[in-house]
C-alpha atoms as a PDB file:
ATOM      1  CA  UNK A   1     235.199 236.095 -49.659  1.00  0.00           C
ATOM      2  CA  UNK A   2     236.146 237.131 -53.436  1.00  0.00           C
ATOM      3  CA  UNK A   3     237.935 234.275 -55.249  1.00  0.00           C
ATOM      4  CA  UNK A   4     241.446 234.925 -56.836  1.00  0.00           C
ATOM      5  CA  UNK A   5     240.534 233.888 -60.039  1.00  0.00           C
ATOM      6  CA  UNK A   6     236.934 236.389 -59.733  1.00  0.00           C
ATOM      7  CA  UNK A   7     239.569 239.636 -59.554  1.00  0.00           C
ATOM      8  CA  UNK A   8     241.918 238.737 -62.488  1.00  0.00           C
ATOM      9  CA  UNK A   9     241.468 239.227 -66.006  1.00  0.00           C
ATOM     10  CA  UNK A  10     240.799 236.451 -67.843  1.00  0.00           C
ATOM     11  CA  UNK A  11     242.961 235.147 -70.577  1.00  0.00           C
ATOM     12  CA  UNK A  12     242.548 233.276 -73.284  1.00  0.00           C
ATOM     13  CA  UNK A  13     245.288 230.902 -74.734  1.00  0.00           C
ATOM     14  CA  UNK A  14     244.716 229.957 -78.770  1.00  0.00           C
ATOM     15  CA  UNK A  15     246.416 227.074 -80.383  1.00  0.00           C
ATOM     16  CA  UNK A  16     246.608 226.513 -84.020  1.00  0.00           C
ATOM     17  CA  UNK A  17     246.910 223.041 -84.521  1.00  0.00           C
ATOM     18  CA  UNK A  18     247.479 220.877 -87.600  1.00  0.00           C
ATOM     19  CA  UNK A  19     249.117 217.287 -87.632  1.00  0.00           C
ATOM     20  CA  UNK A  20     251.869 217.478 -84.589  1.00  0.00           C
ATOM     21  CA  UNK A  21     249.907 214.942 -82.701  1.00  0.00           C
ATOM     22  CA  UNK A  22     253.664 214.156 -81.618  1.00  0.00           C
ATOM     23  CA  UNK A  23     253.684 216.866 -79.704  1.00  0.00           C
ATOM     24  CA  UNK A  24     250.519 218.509 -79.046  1.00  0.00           C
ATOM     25  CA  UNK A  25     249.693 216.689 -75.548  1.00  0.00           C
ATOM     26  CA  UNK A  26     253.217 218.633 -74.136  1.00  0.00           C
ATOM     27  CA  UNK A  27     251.680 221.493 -75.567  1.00  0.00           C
ATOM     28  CA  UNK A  28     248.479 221.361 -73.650  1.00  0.00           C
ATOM     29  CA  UNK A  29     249.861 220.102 -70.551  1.00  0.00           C
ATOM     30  CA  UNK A  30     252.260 223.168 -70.629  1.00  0.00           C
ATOM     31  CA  UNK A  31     249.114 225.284 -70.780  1.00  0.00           C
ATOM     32  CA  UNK A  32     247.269 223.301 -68.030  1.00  0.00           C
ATOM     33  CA  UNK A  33     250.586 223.169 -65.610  1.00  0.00           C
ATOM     34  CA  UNK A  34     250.088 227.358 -65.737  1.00  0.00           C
ATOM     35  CA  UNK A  35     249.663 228.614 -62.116  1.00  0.00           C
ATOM     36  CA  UNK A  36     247.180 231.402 -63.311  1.00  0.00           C
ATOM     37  CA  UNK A  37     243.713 230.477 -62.597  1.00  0.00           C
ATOM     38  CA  UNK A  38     241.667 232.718 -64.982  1.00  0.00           C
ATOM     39  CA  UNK A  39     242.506 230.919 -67.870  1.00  0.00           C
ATOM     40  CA  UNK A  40     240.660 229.823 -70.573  1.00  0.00           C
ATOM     41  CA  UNK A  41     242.166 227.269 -73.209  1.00  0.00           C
ATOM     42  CA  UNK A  42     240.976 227.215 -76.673  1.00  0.00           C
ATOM     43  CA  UNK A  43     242.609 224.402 -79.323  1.00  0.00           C
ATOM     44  CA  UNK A  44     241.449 225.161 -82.847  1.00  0.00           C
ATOM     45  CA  UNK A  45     241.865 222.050 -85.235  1.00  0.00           C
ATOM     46  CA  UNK A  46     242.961 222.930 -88.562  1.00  0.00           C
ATOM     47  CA  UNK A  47     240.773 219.788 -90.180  1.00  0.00           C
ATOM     48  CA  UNK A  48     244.013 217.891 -89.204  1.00  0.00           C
ATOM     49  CA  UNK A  49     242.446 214.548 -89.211  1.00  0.00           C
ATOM     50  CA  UNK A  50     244.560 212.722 -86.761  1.00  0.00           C
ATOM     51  CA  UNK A  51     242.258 212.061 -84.063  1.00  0.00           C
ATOM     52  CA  UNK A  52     243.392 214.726 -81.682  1.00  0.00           C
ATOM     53  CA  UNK A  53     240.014 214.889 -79.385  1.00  0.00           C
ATOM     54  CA  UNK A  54     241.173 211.735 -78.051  1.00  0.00           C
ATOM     55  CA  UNK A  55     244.260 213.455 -76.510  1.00  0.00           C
ATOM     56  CA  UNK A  56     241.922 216.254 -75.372  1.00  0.00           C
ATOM     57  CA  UNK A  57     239.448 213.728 -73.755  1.00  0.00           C
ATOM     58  CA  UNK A  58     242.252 212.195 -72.200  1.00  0.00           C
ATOM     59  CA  UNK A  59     243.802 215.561 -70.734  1.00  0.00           C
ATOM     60  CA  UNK A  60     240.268 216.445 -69.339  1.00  0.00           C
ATOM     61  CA  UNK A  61     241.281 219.947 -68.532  1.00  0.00           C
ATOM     62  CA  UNK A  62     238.434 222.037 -69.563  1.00  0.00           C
ATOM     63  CA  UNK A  63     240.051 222.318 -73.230  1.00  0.00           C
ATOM     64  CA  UNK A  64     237.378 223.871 -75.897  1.00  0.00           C
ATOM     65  CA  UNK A  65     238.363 222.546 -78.963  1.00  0.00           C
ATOM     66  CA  UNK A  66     237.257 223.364 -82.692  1.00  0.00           C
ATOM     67  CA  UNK A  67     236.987 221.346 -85.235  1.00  0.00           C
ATOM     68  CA  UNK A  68     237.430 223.165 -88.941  1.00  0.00           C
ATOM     69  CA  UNK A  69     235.665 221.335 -91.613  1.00  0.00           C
ATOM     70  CA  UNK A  70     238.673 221.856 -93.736  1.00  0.00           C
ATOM     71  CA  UNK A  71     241.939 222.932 -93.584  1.00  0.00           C
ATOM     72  CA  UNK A  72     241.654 227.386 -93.826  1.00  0.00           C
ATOM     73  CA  UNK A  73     244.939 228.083 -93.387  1.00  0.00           C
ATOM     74  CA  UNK A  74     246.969 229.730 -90.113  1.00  0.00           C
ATOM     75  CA  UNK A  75     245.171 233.231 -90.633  1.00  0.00           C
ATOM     76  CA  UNK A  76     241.529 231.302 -90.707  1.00  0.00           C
ATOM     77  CA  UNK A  77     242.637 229.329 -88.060  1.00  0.00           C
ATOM     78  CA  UNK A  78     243.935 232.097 -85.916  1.00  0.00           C
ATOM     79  CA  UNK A  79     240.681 234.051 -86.560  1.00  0.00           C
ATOM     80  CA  UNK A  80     238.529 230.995 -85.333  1.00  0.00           C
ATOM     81  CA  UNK A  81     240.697 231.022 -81.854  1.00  0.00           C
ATOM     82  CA  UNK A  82     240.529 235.338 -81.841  1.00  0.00           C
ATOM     83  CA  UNK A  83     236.314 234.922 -82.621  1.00  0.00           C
ATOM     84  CA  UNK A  84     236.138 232.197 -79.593  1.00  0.00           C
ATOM     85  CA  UNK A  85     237.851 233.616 -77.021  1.00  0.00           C
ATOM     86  CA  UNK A  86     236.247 235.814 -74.502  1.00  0.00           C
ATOM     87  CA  UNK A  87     239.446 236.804 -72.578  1.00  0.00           C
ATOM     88  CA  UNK A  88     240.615 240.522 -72.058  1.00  0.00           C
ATOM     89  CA  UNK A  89     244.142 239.196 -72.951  1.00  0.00           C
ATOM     90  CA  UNK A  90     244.871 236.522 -75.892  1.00  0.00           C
ATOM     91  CA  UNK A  91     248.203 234.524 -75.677  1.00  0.00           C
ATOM     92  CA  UNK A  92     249.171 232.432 -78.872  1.00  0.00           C
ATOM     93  CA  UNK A  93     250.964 229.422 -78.998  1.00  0.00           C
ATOM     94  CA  UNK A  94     251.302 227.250 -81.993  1.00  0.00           C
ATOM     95  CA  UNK A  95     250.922 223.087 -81.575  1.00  0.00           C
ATOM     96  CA  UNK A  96     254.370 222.967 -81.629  1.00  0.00           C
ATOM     97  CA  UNK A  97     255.205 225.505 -78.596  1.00  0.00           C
ATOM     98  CA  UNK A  98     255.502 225.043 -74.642  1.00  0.00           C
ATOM     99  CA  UNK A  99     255.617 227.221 -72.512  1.00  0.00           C
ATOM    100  CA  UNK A 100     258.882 227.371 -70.342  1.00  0.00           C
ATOM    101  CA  UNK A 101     257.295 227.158 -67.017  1.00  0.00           C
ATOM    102  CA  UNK A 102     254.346 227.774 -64.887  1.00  0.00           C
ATOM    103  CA  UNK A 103     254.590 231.219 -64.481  1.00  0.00           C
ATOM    104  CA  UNK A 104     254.584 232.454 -68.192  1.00  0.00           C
ATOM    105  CA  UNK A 105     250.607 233.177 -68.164  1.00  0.00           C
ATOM    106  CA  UNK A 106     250.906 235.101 -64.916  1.00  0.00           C
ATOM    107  CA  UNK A 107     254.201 237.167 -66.522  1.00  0.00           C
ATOM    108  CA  UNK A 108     252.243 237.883 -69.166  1.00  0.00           C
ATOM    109  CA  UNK A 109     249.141 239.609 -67.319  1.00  0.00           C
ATOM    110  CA  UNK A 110     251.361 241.377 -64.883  1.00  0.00           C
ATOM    111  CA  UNK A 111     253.917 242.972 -68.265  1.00  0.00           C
ATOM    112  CA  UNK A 112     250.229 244.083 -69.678  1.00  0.00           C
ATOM    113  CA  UNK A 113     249.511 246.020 -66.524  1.00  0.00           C
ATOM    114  CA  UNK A 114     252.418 247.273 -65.634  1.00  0.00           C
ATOM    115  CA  UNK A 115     252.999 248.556 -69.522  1.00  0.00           C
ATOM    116  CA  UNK A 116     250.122 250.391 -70.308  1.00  0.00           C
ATOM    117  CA  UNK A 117     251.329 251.528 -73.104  1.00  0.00           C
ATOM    118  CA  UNK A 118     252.425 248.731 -74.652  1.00  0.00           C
ATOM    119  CA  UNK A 119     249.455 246.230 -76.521  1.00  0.00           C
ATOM    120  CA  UNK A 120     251.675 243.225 -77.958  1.00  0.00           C
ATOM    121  CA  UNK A 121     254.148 241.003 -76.491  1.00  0.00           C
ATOM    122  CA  UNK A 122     256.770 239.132 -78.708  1.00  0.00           C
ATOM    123  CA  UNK A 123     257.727 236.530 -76.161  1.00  0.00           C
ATOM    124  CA  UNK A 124     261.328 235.079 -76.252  1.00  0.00           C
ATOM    125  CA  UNK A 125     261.163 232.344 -78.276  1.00  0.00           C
ATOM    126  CA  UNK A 126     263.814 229.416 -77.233  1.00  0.00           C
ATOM    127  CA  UNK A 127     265.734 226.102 -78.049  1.00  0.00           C
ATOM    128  CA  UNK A 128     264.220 223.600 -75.972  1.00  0.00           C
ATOM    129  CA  UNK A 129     267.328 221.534 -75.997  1.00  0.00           C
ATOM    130  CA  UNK A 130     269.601 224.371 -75.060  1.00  0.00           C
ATOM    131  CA  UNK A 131     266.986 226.921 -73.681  1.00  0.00           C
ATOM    132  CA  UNK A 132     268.592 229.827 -75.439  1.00  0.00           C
ATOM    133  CA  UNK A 133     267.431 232.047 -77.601  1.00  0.00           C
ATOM    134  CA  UNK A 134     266.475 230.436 -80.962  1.00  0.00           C
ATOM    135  CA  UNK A 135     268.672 232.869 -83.526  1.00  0.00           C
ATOM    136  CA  UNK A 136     265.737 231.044 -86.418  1.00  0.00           C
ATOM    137  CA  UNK A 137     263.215 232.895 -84.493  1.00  0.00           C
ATOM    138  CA  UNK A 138     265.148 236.298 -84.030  1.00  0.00           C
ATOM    139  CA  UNK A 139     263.896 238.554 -86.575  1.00  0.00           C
ATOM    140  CA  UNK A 140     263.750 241.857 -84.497  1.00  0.00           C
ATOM    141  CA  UNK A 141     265.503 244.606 -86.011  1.00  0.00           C
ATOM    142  CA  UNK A 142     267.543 245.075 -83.066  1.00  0.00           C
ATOM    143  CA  UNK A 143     270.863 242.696 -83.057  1.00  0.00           C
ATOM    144  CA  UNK A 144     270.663 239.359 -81.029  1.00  0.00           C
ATOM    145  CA  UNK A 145     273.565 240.309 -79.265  1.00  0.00           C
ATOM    146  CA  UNK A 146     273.308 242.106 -76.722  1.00  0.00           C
ATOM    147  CA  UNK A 147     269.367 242.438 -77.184  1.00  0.00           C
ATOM    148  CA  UNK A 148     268.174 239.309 -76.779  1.00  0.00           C
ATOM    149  CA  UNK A 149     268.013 240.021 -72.998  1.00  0.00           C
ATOM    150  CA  UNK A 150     267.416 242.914 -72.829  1.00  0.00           C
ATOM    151  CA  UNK A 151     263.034 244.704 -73.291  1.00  0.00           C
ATOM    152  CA  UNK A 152     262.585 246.825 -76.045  1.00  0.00           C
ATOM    153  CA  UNK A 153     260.161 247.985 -78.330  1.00  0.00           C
ATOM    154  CA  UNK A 154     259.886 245.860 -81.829  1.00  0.00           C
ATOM    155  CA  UNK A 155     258.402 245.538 -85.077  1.00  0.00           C
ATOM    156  CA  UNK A 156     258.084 241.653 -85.209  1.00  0.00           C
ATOM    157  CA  UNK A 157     256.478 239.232 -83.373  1.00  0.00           C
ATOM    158  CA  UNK A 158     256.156 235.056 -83.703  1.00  0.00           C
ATOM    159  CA  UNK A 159     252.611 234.895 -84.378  1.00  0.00           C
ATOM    160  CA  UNK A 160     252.611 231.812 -82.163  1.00  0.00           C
ATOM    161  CA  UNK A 161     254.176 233.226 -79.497  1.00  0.00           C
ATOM    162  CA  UNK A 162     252.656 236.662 -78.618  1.00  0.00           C
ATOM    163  CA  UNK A 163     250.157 238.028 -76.344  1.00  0.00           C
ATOM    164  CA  UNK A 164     247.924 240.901 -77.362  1.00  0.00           C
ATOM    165  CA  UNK A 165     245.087 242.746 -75.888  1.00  0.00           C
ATOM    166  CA  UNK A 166     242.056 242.319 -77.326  1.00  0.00           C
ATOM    167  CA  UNK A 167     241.528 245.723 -78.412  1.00  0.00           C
ATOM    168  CA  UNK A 168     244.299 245.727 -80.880  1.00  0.00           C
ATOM    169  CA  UNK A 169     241.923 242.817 -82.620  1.00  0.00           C
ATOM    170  CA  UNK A 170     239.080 245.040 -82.223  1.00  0.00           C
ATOM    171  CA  UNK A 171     240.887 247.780 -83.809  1.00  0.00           C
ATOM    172  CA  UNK A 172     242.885 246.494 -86.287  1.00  0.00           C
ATOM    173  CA  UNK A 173     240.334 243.379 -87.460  1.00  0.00           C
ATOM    174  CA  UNK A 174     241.842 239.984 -87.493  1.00  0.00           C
ATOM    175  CA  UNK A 175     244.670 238.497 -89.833  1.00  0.00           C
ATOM    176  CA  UNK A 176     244.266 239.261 -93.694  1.00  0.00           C
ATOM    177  CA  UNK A 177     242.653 235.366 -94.529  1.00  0.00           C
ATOM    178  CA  UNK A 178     244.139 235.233 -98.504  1.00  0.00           C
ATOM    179  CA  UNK A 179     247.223 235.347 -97.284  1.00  0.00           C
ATOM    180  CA  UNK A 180     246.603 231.692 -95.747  1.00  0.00           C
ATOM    181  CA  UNK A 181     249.992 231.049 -94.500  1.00  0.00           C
ATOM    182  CA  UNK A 182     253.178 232.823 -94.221  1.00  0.00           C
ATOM    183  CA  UNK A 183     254.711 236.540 -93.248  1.00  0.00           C
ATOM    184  CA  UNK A 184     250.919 237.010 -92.446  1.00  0.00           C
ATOM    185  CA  UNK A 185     252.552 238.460 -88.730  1.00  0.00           C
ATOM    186  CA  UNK A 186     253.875 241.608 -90.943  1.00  0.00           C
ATOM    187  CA  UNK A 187     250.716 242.444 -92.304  1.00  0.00           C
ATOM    188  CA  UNK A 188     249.360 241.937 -89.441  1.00  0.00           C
ATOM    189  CA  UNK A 189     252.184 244.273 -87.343  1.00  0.00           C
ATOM    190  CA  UNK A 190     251.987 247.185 -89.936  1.00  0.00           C
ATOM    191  CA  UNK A 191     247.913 247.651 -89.426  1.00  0.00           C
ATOM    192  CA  UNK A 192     248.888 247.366 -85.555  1.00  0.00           C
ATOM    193  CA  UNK A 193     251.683 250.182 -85.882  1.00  0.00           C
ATOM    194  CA  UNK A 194     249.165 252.407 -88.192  1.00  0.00           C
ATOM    195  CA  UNK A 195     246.560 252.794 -85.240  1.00  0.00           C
ATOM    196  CA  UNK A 196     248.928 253.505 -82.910  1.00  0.00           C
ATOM    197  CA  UNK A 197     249.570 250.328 -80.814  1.00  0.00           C
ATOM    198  CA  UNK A 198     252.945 249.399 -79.952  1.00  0.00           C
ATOM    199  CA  UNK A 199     254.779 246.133 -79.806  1.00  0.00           C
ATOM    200  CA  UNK A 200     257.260 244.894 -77.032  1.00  0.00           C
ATOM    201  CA  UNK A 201     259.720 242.414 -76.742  1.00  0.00           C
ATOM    202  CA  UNK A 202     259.624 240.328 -73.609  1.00  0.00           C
ATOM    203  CA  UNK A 203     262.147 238.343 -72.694  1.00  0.00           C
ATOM    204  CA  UNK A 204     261.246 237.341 -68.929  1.00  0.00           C
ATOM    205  CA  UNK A 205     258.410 235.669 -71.214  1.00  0.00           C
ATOM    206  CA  UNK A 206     259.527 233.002 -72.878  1.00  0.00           C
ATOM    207  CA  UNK A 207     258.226 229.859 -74.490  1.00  0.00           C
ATOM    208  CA  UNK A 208     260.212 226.670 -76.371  1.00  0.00           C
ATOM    209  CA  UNK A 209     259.978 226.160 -79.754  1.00  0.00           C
ATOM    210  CA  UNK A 210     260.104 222.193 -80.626  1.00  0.00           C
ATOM    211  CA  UNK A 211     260.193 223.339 -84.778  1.00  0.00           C
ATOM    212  CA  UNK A 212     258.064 220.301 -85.677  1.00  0.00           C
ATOM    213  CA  UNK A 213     259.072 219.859 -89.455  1.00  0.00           C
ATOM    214  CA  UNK A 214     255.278 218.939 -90.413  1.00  0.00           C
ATOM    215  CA  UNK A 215     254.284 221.498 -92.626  1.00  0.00           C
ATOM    216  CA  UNK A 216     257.601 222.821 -93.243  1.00  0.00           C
ATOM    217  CA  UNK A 217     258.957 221.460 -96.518  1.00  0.00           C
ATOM    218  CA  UNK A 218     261.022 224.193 -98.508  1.00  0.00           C
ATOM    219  CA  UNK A 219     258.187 224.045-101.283  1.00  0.00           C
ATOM    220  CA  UNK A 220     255.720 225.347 -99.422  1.00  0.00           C
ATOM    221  CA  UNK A 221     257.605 228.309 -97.352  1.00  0.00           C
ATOM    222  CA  UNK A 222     259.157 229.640-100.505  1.00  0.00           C
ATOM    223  CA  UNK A 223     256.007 229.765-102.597  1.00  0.00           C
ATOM    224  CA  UNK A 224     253.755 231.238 -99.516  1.00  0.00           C
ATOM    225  CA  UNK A 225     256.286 233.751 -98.537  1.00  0.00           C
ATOM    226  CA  UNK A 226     257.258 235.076-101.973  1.00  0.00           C
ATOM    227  CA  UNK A 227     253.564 235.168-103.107  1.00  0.00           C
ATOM    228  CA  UNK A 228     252.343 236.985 -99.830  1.00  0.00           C
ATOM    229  CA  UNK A 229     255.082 238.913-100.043  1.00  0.00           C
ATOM    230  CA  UNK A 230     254.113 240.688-103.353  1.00  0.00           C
ATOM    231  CA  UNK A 231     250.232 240.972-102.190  1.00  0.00           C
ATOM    232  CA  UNK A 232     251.638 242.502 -98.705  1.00  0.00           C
ATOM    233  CA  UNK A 233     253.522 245.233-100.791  1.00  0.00           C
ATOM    234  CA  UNK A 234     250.565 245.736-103.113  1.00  0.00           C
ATOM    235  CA  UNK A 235     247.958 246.237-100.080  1.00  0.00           C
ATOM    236  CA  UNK A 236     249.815 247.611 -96.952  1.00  0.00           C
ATOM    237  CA  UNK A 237     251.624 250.273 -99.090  1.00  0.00           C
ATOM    238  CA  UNK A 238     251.938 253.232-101.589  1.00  0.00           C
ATOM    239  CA  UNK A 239     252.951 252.044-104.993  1.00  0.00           C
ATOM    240  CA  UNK A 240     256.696 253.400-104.628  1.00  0.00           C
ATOM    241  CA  UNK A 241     256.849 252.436-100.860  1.00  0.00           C
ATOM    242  CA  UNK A 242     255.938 248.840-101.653  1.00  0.00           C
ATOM    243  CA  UNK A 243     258.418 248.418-104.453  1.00  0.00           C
ATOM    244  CA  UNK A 244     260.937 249.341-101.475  1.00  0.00           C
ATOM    245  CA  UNK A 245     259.283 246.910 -99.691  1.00  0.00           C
ATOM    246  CA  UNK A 246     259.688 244.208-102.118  1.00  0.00           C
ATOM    247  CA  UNK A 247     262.840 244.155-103.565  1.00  0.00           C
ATOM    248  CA  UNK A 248     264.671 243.162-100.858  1.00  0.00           C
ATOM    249  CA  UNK A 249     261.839 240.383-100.020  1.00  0.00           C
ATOM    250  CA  UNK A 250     262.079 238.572-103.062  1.00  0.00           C
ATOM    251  CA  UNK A 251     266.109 239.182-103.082  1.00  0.00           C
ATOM    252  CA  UNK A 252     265.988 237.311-100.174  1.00  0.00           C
ATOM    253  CA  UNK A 253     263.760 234.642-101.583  1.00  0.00           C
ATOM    254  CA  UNK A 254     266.276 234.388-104.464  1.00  0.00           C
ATOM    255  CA  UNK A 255     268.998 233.847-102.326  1.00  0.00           C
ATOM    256  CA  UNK A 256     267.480 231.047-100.600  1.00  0.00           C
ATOM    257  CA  UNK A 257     266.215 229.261-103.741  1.00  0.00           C
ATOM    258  CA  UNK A 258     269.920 229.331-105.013  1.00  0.00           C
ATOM    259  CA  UNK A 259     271.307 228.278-101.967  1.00  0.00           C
ATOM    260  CA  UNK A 260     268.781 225.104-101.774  1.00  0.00           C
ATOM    261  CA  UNK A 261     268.575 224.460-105.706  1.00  0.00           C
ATOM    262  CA  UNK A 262     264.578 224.872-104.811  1.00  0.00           C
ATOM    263  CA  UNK A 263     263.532 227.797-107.780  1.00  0.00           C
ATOM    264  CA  UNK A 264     260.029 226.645-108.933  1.00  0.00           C
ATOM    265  CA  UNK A 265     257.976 227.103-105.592  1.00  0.00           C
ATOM    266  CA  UNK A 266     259.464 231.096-105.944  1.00  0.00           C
ATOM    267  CA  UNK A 267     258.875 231.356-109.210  1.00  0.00           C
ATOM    268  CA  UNK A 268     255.606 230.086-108.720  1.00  0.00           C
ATOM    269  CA  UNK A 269     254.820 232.181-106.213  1.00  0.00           C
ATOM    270  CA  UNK A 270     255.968 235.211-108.493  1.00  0.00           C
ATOM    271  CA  UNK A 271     253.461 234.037-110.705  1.00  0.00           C
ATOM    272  CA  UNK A 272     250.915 233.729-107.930  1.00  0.00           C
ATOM    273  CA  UNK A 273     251.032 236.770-106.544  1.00  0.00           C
ATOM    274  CA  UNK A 274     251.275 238.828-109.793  1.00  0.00           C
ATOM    275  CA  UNK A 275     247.928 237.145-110.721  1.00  0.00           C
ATOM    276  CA  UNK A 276     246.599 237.683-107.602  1.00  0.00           C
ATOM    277  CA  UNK A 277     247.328 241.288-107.360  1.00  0.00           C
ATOM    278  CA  UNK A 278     243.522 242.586-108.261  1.00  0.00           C
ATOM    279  CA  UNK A 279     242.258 241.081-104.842  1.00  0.00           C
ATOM    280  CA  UNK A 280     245.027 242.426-103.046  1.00  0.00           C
ATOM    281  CA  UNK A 281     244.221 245.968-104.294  1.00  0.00           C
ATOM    282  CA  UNK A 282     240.801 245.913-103.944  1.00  0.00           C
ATOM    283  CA  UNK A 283     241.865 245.172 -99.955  1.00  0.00           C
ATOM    284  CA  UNK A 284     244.316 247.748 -99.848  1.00  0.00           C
ATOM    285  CA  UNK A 285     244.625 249.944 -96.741  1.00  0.00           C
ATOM    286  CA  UNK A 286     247.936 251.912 -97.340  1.00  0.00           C
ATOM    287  CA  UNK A 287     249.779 252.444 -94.092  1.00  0.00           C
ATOM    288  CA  UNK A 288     250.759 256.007 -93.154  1.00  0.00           C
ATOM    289  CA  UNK A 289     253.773 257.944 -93.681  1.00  0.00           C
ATOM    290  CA  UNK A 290     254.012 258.394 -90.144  1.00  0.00           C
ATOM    291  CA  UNK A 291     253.907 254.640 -89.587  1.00  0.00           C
ATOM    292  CA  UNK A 292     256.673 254.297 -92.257  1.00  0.00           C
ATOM    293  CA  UNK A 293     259.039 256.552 -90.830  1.00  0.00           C
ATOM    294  CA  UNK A 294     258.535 254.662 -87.612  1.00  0.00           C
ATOM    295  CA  UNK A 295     259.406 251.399 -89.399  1.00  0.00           C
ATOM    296  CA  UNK A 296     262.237 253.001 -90.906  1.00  0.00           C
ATOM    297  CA  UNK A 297     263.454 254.404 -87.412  1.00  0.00           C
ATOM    298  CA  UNK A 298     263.317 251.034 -86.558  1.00  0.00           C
ATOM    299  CA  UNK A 299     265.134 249.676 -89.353  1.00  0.00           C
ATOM    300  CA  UNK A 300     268.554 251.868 -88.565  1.00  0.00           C
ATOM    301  CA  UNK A 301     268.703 248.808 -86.061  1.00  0.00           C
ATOM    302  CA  UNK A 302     269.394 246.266 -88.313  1.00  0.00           C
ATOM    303  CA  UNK A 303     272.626 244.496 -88.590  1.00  0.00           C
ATOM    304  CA  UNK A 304     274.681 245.334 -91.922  1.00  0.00           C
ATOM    305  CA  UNK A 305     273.536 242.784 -95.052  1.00  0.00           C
ATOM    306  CA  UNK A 306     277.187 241.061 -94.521  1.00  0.00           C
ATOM    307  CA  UNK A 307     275.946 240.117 -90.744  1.00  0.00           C
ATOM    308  CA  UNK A 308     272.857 239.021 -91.896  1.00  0.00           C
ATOM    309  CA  UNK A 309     273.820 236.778 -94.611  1.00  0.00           C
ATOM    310  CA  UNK A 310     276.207 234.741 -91.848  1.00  0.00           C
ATOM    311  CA  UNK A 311     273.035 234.522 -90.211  1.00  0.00           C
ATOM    312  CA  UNK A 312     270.912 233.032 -92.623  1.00  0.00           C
ATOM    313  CA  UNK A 313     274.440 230.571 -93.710  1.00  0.00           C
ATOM    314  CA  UNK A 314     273.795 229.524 -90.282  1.00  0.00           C
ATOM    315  CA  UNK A 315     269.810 229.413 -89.802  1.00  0.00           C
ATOM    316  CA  UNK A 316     267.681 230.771 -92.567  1.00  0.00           C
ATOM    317  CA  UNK A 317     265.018 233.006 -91.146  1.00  0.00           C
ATOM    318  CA  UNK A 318     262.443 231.755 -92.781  1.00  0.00           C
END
């Protein structure tokens, strides 16, 4: 007799983890508590120093886990977890991430195979609390309302929460490492869109987001994301098609350093980046123009720049 588990495709689930001991063990059990048996489980420790074997001792659930000798960064991190895992499908979930019930993993296999054509899934990303929709997390072109229930093909995805088939990794290569942290999921979603994979928005998916505050001072999100910013515009496009790119990034930055009094992390990272510019040329792989006019089909989407700006009033997307 052939086992369940010996005709399903086997899936691998990464976690990025770095100092949310708080919350890592609901995490894991989440991942554990899945009803799909073909499952493999593979906790990558960001050199967080807090002792977290002993939870995964404790757990005894068949958890790999991976020390780093230092701290890399999420893109390192998430390249450790991609190199590890063996599975035709690879979920991510950050250490701060549950998923909403037993049947996500399953959901997840059966939205692959019944959408052939699709390659990543942005899963709906929700308030634990509340479980709706986290509007922090919505950054899909499409408005939240009425999209947020509804499938559709996107631009974005939470790069922990998303599922991806490995050949888009194959493909594409893994996530651009000198970015180390921050907007790295658009660099990463523009190489996807330029060899012709396609990303879909899944909300029968969905995972809660506990938004641990470790690691998320103001400091270090506006220097990261302005810095990356510039490099992303300098290697993913044409010189004029990045400059479009950009402006509105670092207007956006602006906007939040006035509205939090917090200017010298995006000024630094204006410095940063500039300097760093010769790197991210030499890595350049300009995207298409095919590619862009996708992105800008995608665009017409958006809300208008007076809807957004309630939205960020209300929850900064960043």
């Amino acid at each position: 007799m052939v086992s369940r588990c010996s005709v399903q495709p086997l899936v691998s689930v990464v976690i990025l983890y770095y100092k949310r001991r708080e919350i890592i063990e609901q995490t894991l059990r989440s991942v554990l508590d899945q009803e799909y048996e073909n499952l493999e489980i593979i906790l990558v420790d960001n050199h967080s120093e807090d002792d977290v074997s002993e939870i995964v001792a404790r757990l005894d659930g068949g958890i790999r886990l991976i020390e780093m000798p230092a701290n890399a960064g999420a893109c390192a991190g998430r390249n450790v977890g991609i190199r590890a895992a063996r599975g035709e499908y690879i979920v991510f979930v950050d250490d701060d991430v549950c998923f909403s019930d037993s049947g996500e993993v399953a959901r997840v296999v059966r939205t692959f195979t019944e959408r052939p054509d699709m390659h990543v899934l942005a899963l709906q990303v929700c308030d634990p609390h509340t479980g709706r929709v986290r509007l922090r997390e919505w950054c899909h072109t499409r408005p939240y309302d009425p999209y947020a229930e509804k499938e559709f093909e996107t631009v974005w995805f939470g790069e922990g929460a998303s599922a991806f088939r490995r050949e888009v990794f194959d493909t594409c290569g893994l996530y651009y490492e000198p970015l180390y942290y921050g907007a790295e999921g658009h660099d990463m979603v523009v190489r996807i869109l330029d060899r012709g994979f396609r990303i879909l928005h899944t909300p029968g998916i969905r995972v809660l987001h506990w938004a641990s505050e470790s690691g998320r001072s103001l400091d270090r999100q506006y220097y990261y994301f302005t810095r990356n910013f510039i490099w992303m515009a300098c290697k993913d496009y044409r010189p004029w098609d990045g400059f479009r790119f950009l402006v509105p990034k670092l207007l956006m930055m602006a906007y939040f350093a006035a509205r939090t009094s917090t200017y010298r992390p995006v000024l630094r990272g204006i410095r940063d980046g500039l300097t760093g510019l010769p790197t991210a040329w030499r890595d350049r792989t300009p995207i298409s123009r095919g590619t862009l006019s996708f992105l800008a089909e995608q665009e017409k989407w958006r809300p208008n720049v007076f809807v957004r700006f309630a939205r960020h009033r209300a929850q900064p997307q960043i």
